[in-house]
PDB file of N, CA and C in Angstrom:
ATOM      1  N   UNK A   1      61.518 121.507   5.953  1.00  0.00           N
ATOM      2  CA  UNK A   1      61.791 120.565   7.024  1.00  0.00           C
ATOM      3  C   UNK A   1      63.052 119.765   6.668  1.00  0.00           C
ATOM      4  N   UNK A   2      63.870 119.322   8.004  1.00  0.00           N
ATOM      5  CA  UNK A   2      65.069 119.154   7.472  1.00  0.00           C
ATOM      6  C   UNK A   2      65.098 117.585   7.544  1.00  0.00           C
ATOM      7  N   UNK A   3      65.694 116.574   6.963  1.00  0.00           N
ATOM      8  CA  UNK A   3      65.495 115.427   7.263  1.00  0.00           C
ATOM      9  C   UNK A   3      66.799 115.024   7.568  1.00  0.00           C
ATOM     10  N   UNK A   4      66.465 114.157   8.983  1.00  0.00           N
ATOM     11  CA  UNK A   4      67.395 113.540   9.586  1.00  0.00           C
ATOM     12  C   UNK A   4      68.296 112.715   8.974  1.00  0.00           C
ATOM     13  N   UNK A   5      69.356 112.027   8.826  1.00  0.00           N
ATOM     14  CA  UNK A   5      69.921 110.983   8.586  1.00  0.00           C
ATOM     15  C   UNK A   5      70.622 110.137   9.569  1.00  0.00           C
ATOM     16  N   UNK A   6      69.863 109.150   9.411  1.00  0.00           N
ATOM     17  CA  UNK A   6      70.202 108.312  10.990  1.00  0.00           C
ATOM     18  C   UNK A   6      70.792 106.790  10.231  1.00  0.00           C
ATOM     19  N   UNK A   7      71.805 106.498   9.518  1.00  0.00           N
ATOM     20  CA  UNK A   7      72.360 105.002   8.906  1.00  0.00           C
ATOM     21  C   UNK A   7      72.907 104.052   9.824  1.00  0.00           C
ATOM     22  N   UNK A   8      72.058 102.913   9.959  1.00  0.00           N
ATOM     23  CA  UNK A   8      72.888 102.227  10.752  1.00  0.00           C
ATOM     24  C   UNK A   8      74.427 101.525  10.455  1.00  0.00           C
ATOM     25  N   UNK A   9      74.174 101.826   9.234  1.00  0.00           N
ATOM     26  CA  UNK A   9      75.028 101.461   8.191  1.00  0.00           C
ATOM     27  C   UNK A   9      76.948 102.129   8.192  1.00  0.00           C
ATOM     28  N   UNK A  10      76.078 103.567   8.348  1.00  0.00           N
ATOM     29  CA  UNK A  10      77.270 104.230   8.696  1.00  0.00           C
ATOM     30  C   UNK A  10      78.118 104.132   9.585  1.00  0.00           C
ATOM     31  N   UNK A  11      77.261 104.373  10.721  1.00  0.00           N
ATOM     32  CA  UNK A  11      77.473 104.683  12.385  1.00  0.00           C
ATOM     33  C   UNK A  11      78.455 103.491  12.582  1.00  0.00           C
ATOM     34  N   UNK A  12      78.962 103.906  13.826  1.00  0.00           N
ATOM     35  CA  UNK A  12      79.772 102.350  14.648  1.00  0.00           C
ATOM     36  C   UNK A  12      79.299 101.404  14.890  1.00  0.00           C
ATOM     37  N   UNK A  13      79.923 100.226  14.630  1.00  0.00           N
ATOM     38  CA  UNK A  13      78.647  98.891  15.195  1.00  0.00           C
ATOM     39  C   UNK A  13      78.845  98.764  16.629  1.00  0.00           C
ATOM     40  N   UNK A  14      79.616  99.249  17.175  1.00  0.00           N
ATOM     41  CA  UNK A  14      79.567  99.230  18.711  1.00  0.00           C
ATOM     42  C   UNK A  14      78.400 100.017  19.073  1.00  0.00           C
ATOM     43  N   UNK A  15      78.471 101.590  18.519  1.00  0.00           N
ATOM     44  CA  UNK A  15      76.523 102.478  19.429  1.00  0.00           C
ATOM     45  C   UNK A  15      75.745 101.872  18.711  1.00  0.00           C
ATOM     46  N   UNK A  16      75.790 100.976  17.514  1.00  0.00           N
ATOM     47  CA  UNK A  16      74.223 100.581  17.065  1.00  0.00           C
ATOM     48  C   UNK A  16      73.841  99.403  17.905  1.00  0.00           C
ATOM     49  N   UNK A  17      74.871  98.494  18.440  1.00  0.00           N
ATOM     50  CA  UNK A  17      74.428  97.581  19.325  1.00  0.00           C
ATOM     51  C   UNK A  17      74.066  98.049  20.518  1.00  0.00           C
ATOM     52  N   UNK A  18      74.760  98.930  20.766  1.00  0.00           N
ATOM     53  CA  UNK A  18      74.221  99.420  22.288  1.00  0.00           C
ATOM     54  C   UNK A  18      73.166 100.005  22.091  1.00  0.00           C
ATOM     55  N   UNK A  19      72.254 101.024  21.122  1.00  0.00           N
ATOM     56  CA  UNK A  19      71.701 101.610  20.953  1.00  0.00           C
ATOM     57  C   UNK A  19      70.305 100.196  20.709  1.00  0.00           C
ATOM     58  N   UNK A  20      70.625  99.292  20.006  1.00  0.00           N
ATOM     59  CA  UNK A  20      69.239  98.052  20.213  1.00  0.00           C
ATOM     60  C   UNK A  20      69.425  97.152  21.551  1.00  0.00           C
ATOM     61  N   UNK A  21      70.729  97.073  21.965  1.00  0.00           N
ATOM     62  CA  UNK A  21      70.731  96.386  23.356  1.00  0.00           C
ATOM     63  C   UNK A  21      70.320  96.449  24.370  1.00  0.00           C
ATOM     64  N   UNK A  22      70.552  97.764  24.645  1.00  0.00           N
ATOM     65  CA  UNK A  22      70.078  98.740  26.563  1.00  0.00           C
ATOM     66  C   UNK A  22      68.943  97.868  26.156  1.00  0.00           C
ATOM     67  N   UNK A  23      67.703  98.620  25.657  1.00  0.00           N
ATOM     68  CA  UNK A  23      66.411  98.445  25.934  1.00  0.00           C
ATOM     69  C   UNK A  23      65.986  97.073  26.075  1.00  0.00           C
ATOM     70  N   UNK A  24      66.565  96.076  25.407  1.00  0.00           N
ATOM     71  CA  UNK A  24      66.273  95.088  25.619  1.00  0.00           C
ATOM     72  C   UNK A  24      66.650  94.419  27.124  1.00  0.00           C
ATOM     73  N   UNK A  25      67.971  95.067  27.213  1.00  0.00           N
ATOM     74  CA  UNK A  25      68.581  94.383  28.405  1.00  0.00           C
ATOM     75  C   UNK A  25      67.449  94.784  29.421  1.00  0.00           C
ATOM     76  N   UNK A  26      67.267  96.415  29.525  1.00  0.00           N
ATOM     77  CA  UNK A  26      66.676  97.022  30.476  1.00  0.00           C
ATOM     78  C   UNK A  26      65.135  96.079  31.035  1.00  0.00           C
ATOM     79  N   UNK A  27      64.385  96.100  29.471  1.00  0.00           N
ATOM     80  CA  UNK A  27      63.163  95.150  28.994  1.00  0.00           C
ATOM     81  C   UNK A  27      63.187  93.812  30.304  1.00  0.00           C
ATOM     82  N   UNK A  28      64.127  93.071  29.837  1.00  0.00           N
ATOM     83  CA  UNK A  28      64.651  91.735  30.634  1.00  0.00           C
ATOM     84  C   UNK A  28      64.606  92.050  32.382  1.00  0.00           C
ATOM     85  N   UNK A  29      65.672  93.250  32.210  1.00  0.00           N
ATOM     86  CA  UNK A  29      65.324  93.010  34.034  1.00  0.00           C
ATOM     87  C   UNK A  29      64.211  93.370  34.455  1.00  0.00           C
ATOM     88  N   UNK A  30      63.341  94.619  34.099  1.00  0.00           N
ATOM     89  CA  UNK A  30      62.467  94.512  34.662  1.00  0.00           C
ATOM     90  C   UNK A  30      61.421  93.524  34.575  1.00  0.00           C
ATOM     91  N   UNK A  31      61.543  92.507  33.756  1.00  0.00           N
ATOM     92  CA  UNK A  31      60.440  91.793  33.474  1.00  0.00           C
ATOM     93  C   UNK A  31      60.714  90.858  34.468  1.00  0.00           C
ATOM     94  N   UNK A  32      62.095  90.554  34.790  1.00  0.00           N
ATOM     95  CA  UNK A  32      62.111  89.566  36.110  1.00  0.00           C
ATOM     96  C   UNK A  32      62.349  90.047  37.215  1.00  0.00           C
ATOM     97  N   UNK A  33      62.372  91.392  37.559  1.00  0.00           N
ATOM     98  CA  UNK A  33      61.684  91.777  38.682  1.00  0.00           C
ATOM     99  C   UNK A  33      60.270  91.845  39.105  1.00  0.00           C
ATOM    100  N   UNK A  34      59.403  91.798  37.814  1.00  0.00           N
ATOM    101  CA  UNK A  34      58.045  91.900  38.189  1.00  0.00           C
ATOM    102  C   UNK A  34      57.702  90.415  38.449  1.00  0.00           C
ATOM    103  N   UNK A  35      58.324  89.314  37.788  1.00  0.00           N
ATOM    104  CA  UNK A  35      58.072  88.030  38.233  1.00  0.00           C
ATOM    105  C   UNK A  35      58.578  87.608  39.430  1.00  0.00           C
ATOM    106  N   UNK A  36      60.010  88.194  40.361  1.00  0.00           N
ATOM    107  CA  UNK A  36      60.446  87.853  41.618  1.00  0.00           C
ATOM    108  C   UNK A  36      59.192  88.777  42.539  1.00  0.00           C
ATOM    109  N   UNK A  37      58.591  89.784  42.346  1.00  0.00           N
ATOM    110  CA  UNK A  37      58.249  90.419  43.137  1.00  0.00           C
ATOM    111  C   UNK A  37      56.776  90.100  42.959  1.00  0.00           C
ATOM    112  N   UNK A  38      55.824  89.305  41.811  1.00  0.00           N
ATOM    113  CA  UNK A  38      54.832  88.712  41.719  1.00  0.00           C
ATOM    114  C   UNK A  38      54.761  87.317  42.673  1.00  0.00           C
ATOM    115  N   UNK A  39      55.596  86.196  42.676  1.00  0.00           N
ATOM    116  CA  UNK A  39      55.977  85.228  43.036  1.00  0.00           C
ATOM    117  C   UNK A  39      56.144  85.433  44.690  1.00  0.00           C
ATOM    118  N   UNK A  40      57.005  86.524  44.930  1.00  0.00           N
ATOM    119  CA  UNK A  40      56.373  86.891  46.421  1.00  0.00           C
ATOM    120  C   UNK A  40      55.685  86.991  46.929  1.00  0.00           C
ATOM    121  N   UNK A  41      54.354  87.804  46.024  1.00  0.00           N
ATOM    122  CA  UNK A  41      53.074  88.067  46.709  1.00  0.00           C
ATOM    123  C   UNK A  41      52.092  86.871  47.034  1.00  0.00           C
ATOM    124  N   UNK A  42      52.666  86.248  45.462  1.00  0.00           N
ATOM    125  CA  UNK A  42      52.019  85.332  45.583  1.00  0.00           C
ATOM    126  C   UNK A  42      51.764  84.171  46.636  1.00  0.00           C
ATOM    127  N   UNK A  43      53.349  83.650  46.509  1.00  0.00           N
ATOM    128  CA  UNK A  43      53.613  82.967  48.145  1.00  0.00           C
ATOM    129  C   UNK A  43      53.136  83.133  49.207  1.00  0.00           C
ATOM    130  N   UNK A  44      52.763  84.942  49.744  1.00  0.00           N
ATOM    131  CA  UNK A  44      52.932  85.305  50.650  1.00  0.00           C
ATOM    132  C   UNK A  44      51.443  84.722  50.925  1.00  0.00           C
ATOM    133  N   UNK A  45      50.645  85.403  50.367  1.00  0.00           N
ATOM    134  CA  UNK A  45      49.362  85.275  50.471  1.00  0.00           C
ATOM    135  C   UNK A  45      48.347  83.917  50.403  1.00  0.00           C
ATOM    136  N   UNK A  46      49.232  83.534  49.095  1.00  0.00           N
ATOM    137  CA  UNK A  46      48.400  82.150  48.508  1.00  0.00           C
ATOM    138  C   UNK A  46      48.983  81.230  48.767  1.00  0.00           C
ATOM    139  N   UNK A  47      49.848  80.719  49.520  1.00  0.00           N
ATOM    140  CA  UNK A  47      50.954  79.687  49.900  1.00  0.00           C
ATOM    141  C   UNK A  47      52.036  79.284  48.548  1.00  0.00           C
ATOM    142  N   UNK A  48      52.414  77.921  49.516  1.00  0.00           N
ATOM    143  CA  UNK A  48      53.480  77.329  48.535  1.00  0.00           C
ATOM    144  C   UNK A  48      52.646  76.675  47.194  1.00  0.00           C
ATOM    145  N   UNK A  49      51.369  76.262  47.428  1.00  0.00           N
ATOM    146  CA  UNK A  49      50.972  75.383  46.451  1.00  0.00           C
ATOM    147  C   UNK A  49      50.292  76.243  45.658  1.00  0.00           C
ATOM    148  N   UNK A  50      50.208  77.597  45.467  1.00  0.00           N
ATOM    149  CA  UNK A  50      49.678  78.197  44.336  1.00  0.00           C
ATOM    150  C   UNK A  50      50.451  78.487  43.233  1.00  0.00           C
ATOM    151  N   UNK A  51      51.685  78.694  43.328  1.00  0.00           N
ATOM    152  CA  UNK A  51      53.010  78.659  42.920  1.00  0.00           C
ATOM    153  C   UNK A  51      53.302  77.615  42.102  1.00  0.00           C
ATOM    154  N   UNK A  52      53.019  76.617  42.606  1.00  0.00           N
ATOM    155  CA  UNK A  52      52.921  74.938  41.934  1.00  0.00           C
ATOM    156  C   UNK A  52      53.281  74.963  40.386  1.00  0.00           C
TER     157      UNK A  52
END
């Protein structure tokens, strides 16, 4: 079996940031899309004062 060598050490620090960044970034938006699109329902249904 062959073993990989993956150094962050080596590599560019430009793809290692991008390579820990995306996901996080990605992480972030969807997490505040699920809160704009929770907050809607919420409104919609439960009024302004559930929101509170």
């Amino acid at each position: 079996m062959e073993q990989q060598h993956n150094s962050l050490v080596e590599d560019p620090i430009a793809k290692a940031l991008i390579c820990f960044a995306l996901p996080v970034f990605w992480g972030n938006v969807f997490q505040q899309l699920y809160n704009t699109v929770d907050s809607l329902i919420v409104g919609q249904f439960l009024g302004d004062k559930a929101l509170a």
